[in-house]
C-alpha atoms as a PDB file:
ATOM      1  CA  UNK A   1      34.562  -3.570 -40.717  1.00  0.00           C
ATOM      2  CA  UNK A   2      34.882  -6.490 -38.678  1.00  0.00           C
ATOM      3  CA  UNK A   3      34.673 -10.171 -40.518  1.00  0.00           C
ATOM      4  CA  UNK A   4      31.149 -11.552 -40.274  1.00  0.00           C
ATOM      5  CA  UNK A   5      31.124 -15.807 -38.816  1.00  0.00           C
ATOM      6  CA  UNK A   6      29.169 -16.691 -41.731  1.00  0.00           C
ATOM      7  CA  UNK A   7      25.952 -19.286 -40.886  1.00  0.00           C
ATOM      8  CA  UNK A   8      24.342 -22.051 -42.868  1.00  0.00           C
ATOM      9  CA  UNK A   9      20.643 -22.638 -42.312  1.00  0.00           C
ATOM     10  CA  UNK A  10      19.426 -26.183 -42.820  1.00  0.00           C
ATOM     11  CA  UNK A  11      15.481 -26.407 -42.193  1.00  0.00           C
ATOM     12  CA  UNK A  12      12.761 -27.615 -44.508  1.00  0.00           C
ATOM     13  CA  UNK A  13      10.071 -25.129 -42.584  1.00  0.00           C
ATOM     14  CA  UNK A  14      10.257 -22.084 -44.454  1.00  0.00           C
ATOM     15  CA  UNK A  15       8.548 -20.077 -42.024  1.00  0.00           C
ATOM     16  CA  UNK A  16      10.873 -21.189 -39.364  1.00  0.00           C
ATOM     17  CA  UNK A  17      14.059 -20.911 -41.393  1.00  0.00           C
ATOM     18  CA  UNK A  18      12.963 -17.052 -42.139  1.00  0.00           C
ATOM     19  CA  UNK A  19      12.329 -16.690 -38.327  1.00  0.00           C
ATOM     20  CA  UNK A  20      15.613 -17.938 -37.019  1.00  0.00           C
ATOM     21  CA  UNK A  21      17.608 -15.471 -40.065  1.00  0.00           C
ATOM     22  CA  UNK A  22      15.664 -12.765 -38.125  1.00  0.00           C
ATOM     23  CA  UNK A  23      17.355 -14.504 -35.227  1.00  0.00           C
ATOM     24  CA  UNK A  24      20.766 -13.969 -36.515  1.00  0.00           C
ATOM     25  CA  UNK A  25      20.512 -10.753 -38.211  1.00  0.00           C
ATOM     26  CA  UNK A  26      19.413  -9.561 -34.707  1.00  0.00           C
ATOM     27  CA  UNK A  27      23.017 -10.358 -33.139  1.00  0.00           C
ATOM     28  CA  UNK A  28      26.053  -9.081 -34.341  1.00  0.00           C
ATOM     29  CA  UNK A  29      28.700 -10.267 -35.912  1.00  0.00           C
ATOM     30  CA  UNK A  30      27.108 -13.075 -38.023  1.00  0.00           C
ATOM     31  CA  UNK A  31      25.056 -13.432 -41.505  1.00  0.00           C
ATOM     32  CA  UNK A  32      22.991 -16.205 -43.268  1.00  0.00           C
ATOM     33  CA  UNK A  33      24.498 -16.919 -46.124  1.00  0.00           C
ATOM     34  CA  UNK A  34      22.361 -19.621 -47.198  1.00  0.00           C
ATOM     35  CA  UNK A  35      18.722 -21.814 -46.094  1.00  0.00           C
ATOM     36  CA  UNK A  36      18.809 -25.193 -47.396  1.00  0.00           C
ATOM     37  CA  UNK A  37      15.467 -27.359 -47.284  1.00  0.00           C
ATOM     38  CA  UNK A  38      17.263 -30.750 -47.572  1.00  0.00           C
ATOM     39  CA  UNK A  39      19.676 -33.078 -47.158  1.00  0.00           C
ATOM     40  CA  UNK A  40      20.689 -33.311 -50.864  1.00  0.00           C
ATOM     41  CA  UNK A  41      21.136 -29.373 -51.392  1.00  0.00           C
ATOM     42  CA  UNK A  42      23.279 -28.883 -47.592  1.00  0.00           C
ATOM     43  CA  UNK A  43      25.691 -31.783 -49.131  1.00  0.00           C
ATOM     44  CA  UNK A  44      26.156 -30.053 -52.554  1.00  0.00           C
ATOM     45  CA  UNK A  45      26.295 -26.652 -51.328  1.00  0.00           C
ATOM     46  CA  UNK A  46      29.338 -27.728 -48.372  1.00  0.00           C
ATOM     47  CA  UNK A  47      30.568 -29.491 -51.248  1.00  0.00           C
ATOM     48  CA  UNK A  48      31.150 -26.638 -53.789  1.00  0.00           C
ATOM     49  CA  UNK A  49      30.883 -23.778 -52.227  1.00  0.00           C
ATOM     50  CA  UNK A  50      33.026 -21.942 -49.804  1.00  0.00           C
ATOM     51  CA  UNK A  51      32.392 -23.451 -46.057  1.00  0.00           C
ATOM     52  CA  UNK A  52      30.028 -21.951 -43.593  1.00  0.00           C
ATOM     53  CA  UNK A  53      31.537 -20.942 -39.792  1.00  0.00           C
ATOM     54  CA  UNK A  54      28.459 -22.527 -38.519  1.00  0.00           C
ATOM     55  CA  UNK A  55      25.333 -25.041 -39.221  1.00  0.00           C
ATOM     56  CA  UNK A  56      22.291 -24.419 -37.672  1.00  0.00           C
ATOM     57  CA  UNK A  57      20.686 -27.770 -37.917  1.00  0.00           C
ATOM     58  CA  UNK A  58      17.890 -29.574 -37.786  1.00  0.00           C
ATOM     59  CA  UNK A  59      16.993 -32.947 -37.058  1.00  0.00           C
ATOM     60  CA  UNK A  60      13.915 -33.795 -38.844  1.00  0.00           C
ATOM     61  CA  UNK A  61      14.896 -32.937 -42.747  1.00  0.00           C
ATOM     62  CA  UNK A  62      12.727 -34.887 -45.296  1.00  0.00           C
ATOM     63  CA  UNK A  63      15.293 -36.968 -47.131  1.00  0.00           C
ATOM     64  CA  UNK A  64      17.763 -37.907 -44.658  1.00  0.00           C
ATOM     65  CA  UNK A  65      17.391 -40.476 -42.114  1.00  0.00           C
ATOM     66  CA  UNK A  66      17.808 -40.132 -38.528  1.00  0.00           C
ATOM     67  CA  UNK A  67      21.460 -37.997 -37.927  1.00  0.00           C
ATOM     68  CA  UNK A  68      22.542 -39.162 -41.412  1.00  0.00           C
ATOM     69  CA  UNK A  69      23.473 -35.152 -42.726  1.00  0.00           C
ATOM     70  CA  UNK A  70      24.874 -34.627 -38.861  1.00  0.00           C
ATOM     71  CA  UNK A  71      27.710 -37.174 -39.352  1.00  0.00           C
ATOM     72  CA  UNK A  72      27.655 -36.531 -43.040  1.00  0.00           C
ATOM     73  CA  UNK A  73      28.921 -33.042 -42.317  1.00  0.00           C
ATOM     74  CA  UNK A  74      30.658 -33.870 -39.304  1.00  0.00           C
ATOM     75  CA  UNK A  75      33.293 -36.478 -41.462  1.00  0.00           C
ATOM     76  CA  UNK A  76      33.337 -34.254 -44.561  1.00  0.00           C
ATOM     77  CA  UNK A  77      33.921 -30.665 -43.004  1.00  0.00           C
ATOM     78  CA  UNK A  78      35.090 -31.698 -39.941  1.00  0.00           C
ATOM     79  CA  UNK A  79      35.847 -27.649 -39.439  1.00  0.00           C
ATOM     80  CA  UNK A  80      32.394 -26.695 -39.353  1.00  0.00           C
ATOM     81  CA  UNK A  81      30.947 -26.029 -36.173  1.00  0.00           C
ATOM     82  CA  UNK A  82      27.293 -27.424 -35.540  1.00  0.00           C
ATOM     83  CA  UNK A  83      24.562 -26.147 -33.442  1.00  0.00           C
ATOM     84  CA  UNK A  84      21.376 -28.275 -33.471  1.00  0.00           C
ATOM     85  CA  UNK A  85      17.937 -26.587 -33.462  1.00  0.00           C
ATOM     86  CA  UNK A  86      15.364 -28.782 -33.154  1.00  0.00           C
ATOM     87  CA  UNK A  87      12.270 -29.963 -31.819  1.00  0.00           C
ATOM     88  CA  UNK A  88      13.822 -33.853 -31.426  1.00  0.00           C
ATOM     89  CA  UNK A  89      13.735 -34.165 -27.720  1.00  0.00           C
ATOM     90  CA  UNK A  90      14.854 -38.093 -27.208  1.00  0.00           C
ATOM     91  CA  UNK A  91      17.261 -38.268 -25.067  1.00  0.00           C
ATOM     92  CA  UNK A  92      19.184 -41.129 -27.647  1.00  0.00           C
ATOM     93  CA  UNK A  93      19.315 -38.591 -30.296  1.00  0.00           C
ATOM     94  CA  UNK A  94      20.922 -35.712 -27.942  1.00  0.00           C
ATOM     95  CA  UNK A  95      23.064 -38.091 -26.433  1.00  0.00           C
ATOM     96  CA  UNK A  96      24.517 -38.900 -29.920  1.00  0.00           C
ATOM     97  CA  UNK A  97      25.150 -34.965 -31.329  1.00  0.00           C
ATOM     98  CA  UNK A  98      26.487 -34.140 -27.639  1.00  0.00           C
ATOM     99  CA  UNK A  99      29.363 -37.078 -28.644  1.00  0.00           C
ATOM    100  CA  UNK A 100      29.715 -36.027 -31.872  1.00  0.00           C
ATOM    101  CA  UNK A 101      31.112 -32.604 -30.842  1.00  0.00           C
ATOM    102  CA  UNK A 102      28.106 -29.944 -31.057  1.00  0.00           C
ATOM    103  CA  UNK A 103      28.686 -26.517 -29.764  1.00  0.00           C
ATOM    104  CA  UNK A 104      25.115 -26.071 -28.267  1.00  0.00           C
ATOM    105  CA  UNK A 105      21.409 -27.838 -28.852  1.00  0.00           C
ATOM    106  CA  UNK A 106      18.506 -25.665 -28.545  1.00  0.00           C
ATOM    107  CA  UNK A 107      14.970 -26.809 -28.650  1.00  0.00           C
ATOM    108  CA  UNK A 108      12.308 -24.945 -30.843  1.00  0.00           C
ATOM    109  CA  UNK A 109      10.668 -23.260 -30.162  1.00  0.00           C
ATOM    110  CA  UNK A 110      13.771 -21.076 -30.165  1.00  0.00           C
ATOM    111  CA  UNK A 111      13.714 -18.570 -27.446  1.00  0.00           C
ATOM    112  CA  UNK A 112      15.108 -15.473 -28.638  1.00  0.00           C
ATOM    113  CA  UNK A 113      17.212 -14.972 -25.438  1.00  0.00           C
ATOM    114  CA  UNK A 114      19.018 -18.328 -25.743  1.00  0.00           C
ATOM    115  CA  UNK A 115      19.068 -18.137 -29.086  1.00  0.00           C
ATOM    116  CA  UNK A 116      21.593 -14.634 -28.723  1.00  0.00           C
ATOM    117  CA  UNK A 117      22.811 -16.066 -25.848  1.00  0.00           C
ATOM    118  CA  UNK A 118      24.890 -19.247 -27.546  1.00  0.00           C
ATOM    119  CA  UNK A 119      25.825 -17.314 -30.823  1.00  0.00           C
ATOM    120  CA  UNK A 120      27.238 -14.633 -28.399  1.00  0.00           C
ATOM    121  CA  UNK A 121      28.918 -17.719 -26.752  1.00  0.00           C
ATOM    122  CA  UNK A 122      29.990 -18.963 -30.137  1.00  0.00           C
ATOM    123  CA  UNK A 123      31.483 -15.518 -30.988  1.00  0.00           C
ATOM    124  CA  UNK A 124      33.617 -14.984 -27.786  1.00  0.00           C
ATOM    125  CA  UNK A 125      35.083 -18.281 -28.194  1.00  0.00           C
ATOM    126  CA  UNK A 126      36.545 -17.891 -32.035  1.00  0.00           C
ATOM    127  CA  UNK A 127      37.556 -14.494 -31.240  1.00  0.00           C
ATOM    128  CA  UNK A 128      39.368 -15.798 -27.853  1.00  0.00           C
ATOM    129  CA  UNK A 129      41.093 -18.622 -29.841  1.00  0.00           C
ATOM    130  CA  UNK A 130      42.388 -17.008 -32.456  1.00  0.00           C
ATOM    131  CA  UNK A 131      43.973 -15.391 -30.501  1.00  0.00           C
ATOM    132  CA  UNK A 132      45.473 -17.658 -27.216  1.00  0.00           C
ATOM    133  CA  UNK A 133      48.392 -20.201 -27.953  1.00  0.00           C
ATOM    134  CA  UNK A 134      47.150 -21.231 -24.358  1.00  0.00           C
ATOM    135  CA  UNK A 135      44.198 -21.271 -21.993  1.00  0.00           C
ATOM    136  CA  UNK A 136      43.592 -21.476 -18.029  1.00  0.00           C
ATOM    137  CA  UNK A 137      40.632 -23.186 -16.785  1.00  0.00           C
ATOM    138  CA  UNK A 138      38.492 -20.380 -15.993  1.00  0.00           C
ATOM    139  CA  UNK A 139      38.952 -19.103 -19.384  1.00  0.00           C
ATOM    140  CA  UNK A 140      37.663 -22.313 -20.647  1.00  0.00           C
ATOM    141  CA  UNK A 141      34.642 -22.388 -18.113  1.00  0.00           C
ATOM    142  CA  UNK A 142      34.078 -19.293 -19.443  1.00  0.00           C
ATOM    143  CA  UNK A 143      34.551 -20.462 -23.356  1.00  0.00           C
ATOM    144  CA  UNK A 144      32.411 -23.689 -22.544  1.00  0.00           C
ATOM    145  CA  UNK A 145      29.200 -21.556 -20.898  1.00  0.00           C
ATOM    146  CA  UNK A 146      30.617 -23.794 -17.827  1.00  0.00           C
ATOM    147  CA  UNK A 147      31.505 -20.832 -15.396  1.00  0.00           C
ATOM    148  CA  UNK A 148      28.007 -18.501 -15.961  1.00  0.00           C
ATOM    149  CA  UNK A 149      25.682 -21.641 -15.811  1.00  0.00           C
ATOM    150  CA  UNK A 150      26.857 -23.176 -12.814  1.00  0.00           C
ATOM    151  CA  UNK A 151      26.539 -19.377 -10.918  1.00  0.00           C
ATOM    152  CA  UNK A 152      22.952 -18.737 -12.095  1.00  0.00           C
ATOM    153  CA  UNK A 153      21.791 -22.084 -10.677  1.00  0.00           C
ATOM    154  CA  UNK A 154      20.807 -20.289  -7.748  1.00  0.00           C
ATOM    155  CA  UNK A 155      21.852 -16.984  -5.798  1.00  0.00           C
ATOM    156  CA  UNK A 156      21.332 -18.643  -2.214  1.00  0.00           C
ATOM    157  CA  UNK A 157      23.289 -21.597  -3.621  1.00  0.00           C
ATOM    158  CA  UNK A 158      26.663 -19.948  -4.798  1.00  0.00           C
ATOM    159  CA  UNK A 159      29.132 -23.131  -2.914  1.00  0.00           C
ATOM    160  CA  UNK A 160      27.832 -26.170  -4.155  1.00  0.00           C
ATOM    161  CA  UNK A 161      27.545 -29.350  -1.330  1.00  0.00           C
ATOM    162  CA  UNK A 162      30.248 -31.749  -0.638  1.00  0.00           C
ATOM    163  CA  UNK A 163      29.809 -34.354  -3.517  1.00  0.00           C
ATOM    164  CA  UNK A 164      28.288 -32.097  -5.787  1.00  0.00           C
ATOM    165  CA  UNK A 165      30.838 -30.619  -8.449  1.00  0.00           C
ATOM    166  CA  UNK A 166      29.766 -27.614 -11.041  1.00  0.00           C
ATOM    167  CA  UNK A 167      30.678 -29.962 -14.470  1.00  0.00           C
ATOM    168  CA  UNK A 168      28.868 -32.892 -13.547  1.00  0.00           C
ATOM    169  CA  UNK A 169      26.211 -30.924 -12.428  1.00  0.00           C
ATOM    170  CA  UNK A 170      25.981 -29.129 -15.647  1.00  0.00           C
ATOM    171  CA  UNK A 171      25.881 -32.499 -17.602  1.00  0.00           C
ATOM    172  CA  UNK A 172      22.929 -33.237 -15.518  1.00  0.00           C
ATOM    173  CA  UNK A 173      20.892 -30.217 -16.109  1.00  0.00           C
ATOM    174  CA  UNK A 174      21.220 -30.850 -19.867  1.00  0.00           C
ATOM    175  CA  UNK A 175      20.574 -34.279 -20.206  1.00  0.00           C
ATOM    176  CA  UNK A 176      17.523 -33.017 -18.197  1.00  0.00           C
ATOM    177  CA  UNK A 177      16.087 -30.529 -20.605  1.00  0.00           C
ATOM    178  CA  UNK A 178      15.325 -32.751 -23.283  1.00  0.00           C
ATOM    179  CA  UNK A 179      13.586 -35.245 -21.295  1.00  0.00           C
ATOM    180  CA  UNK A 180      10.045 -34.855 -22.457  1.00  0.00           C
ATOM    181  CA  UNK A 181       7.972 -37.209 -20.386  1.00  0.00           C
ATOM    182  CA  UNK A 182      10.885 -36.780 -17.312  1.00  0.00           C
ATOM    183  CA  UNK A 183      13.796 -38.909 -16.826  1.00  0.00           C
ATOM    184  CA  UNK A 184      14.931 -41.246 -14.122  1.00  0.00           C
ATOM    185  CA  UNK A 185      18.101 -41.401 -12.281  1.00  0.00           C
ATOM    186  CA  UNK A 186      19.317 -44.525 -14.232  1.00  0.00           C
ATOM    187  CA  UNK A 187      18.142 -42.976 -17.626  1.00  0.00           C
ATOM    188  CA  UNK A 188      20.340 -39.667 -16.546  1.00  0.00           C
ATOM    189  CA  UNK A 189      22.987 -42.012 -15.065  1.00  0.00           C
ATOM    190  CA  UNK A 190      23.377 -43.475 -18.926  1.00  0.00           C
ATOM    191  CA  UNK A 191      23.618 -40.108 -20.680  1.00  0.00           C
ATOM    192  CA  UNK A 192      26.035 -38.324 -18.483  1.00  0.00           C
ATOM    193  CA  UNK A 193      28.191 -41.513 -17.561  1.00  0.00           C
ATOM    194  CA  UNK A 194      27.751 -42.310 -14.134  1.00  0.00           C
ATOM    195  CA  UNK A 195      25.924 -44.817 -11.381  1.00  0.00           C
ATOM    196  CA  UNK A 196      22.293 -44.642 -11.294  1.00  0.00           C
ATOM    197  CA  UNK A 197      22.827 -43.841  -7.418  1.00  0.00           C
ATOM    198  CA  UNK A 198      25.253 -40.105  -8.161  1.00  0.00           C
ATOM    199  CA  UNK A 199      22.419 -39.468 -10.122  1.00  0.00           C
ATOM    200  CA  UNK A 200      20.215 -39.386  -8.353  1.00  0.00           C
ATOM    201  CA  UNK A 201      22.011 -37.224  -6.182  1.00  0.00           C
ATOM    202  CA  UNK A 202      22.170 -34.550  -8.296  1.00  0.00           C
ATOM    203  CA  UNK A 203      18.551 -34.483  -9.553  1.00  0.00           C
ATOM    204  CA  UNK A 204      17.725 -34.273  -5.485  1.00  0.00           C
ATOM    205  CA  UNK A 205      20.122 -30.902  -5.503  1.00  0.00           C
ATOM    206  CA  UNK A 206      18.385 -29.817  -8.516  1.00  0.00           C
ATOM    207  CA  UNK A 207      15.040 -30.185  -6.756  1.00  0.00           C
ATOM    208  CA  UNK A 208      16.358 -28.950  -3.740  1.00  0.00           C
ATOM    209  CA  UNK A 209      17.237 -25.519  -5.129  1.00  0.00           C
ATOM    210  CA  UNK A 210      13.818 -25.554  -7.156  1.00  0.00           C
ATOM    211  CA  UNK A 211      15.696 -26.614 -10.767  1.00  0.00           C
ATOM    212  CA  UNK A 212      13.785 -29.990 -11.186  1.00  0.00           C
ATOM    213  CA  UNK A 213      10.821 -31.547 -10.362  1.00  0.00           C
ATOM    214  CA  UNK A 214       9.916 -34.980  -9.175  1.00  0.00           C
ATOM    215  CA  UNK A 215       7.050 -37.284  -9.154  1.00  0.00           C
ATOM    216  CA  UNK A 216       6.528 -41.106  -8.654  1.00  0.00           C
ATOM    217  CA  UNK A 217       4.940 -42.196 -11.869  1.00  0.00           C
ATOM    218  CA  UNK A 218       3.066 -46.052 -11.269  1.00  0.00           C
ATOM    219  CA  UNK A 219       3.414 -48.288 -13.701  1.00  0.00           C
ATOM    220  CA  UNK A 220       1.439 -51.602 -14.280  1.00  0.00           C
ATOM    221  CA  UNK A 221       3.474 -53.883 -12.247  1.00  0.00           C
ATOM    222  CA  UNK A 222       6.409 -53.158 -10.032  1.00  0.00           C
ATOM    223  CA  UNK A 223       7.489 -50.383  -7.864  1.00  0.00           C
ATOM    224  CA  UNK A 224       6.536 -47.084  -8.836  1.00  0.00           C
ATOM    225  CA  UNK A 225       9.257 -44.626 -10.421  1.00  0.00           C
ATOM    226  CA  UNK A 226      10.912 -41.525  -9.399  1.00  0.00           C
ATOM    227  CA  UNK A 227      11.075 -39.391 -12.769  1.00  0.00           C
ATOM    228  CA  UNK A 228      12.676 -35.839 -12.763  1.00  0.00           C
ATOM    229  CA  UNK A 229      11.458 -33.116 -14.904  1.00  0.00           C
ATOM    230  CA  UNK A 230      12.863 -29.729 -15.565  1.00  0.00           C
ATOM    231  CA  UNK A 231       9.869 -26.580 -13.883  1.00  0.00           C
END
């Protein structure tokens, strides 16, 4: 029998906590081995117990403030991977897990699909590693979700423009998803690392091949503002 990756649940919902061990028990290879409802009981149980191979995490737990248990777990079991799922949107907040080394971010509700889709991910890349002294770079597009994302943008868009490249692009598309009221170029610019102007150039590809939206949103005062949503 092959070795079960062995998840943590931290959610205070109970009725969401039971819904995403469905979740896992749906895909093979893994198993819950614990929910915890707060801050206080994820600390004690990482603490004493043996370690999990994965946290599914939220953001909003009751006693903990902000991303408090997210670097808490990330500078005492620096071996755990993390997956945030969470209905935190702000672009601040998934700018800050993205740096601090998450392996995906999914926004509840959880969509089955995507939901099987990264733990699949997640699987294939332990089993590849323990296993390679070395890698090539298309078996770490394929490792990073790089290499399948960047071919289902668009069939009729399979050679991407001059000044366009597929990991940039990427970076853009998820800074993009969490933006709940839309984003601008600069506010995209900020998250992903680069001018306000590339930007914008790669929102107008997205929109170009129907994988973001724009509108001009007027303000009080001023010009009005170009903000990019996902469809």
């Amino acid at each position: 029998m092959k070795e079960l990756y062995k998840i943590l649940i931290v959610e205070d919902d109970f009725r969401v906590a039971e819904i995403t061990q469905r979740f896992v028990e749906k895909v093979e290879g893994f198993e819950v081995i614990r929910i915890c409802k707060t801050g206080a009981e994820t600390e004690l149980l990482l603490s004493n117990h043996p370690l999990p191979d994965l946290v599914l995490l939220d953001v909003y737990i009751p006693d903990v403030e902000g991303l408090e248990l997210f670097w808490s777990i990330r500078r005492n079991q620096p071996n755990v991977d993390l997956i945030m799922t969470t209905a935190a949107k702000e672009v601040p907040t998934f700018e800050e897990v993205l740096r601090g080394g998450i392996f995906d971010y999914i926004v509840k509700p959880v969509d089955f699909n995507r939901f099987k889709s990264t733990l699949e991910r997640y699987k294939k890349q332990r089993t590849t590693l323990a296993v390679k002294d070395q890698l090539s770079q298309d078996e770490i597009d394929q490792l990073t979700g790089v290499a399948g994302s960047t071919l289902s943008l668009s069939n009729d868009h399979n050679k991407l423009p001059k000044g366009i490249d597929s990991l940039t692009l990427e970076k853009v598309k998820s800074a993009l998803s969490i933006g709940r009221n839309g984003l601008t170029a600069s506010d995209i610019g900020e998250v992903v690392g680069t001018s306000r102007s590339t930007a914008r150039r790669y929102l107008e590809y997205l929109v170009s091949i129907n994988q973001a939206e724009a509108e001009l949103k007027y303000g009080d005062v001023g010009r009005p503002e170009r903000r990019y949503t996902t469809p």
